[in-house]
Protein backbone atom coordinates (compact mmCIF):
# COMPACT_ATOMS: atom_id res chain seq x y z
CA UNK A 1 -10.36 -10.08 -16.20
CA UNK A 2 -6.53 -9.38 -15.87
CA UNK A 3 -4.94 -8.75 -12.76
CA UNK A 4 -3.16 -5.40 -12.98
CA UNK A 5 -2.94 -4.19 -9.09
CA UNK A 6 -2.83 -6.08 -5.48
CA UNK A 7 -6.60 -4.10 -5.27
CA UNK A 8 -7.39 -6.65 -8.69
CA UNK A 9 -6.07 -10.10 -6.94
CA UNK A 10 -7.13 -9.72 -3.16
CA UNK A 11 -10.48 -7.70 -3.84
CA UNK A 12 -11.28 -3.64 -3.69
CA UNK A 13 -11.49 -3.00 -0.04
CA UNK A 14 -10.68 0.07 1.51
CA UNK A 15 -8.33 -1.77 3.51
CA UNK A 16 -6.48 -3.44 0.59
CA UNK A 17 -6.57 0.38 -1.10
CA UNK A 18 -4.52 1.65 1.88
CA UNK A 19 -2.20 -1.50 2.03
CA UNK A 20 -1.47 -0.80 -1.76
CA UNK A 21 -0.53 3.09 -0.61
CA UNK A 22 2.40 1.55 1.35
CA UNK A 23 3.84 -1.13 -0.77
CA UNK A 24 3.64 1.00 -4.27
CA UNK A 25 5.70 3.71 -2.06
CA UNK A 26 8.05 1.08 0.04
CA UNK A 27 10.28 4.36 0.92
CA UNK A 28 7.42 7.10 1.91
CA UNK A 29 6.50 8.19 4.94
CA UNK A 30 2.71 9.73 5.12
CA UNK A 31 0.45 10.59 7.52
CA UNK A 32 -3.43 9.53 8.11
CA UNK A 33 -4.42 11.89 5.70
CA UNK A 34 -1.79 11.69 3.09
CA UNK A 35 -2.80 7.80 3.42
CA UNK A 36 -6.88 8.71 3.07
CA UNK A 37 -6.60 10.90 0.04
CA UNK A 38 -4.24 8.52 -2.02
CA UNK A 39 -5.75 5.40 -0.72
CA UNK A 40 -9.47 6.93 -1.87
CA UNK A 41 -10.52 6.27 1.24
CA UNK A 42 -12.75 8.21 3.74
CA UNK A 43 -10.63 9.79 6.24
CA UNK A 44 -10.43 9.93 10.06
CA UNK A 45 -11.17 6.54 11.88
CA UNK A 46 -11.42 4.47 8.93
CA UNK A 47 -7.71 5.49 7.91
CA UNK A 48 -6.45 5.66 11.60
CA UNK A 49 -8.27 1.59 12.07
CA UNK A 50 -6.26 0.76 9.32
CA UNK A 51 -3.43 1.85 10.21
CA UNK A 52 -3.58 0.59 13.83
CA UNK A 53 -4.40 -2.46 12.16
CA UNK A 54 -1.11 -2.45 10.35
CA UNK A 55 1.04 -0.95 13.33
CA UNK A 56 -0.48 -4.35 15.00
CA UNK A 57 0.51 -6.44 12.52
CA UNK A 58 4.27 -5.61 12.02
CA UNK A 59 3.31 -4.41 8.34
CA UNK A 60 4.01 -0.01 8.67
CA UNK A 61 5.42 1.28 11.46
CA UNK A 62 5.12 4.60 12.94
CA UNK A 63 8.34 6.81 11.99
CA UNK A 64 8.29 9.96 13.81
CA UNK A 65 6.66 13.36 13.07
CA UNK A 66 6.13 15.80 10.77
CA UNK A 67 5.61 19.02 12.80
CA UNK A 68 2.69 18.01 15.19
CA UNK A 69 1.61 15.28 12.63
CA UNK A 70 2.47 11.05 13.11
CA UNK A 71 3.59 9.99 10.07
CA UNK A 72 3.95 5.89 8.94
CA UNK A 73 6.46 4.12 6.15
CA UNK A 74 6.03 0.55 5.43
CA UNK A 75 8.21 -2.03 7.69
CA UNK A 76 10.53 -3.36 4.80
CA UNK A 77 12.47 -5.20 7.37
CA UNK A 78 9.31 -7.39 7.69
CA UNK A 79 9.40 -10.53 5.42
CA UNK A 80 5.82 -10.46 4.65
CA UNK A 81 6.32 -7.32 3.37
CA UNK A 82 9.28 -8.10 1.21
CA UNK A 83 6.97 -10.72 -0.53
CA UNK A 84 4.37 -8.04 -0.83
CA UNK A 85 6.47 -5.89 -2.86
CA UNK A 86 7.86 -8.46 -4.66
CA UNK A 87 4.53 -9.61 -5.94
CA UNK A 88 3.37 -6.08 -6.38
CA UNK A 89 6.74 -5.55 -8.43
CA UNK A 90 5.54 -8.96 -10.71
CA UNK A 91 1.92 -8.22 -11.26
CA UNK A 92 2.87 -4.81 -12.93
CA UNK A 93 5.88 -6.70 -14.88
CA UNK A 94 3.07 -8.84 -16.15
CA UNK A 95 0.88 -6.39 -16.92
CA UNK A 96 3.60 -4.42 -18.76
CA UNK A 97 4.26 -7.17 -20.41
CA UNK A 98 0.76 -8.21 -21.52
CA UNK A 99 0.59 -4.46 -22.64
CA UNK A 100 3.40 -4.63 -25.25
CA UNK A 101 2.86 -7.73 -26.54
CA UNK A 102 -0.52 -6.93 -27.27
CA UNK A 103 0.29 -4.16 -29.03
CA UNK A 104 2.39 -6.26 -31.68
């Protein structure tokens, strides 16, 4: 099987679903639910674990509000998620790659 996504390399978690959310949209900002419905992911404490999780971690942080609503954006300052992205930004090079040279 080819690796085309981070969910193809590190496994199809929930938690590797939501991760994905962030670094495929370094600049976003969304909130819990935003997070939930792109992520596929059942909202409410799963999302909001998560997230915690990656508040913890130094990986999102939270960046304000939108009306009464927290919203989140991916810590780019963070080094581990530079590398992140960059290996996000090289498994879909590959794949579009792989894609147009099998098509020759």
């Amino acid at each position: 099987m080819m690796a085309f996504t981070l969910r193809d390399i590190f496994g199809d978690s929930n938690r590797c679903r939501v991760v994905e959310v962030f670094v495929e949209n370094p600049e976003c900002v969304f909130s819990e639910y935003e997070v939930s419905q792109l992520a596929e992911v059942k909202s409410g404490v799963v999302t909001h674990e998560y997230i915690t999780d990656l508040i913890c971690n130094d990986i999102v942080i939270s960046y304000g509000h939108d009306g009464n609503i927290e919203v989140y954006k991916l810590n780019i300052n963070n080094e581990v998620v530079r590398s992140l992205i960059k290996l996000n930004k090289a498994i879909t090079a590959y794949w579009m790659n792989t894609i147009f040279e099998d098509c020759d």
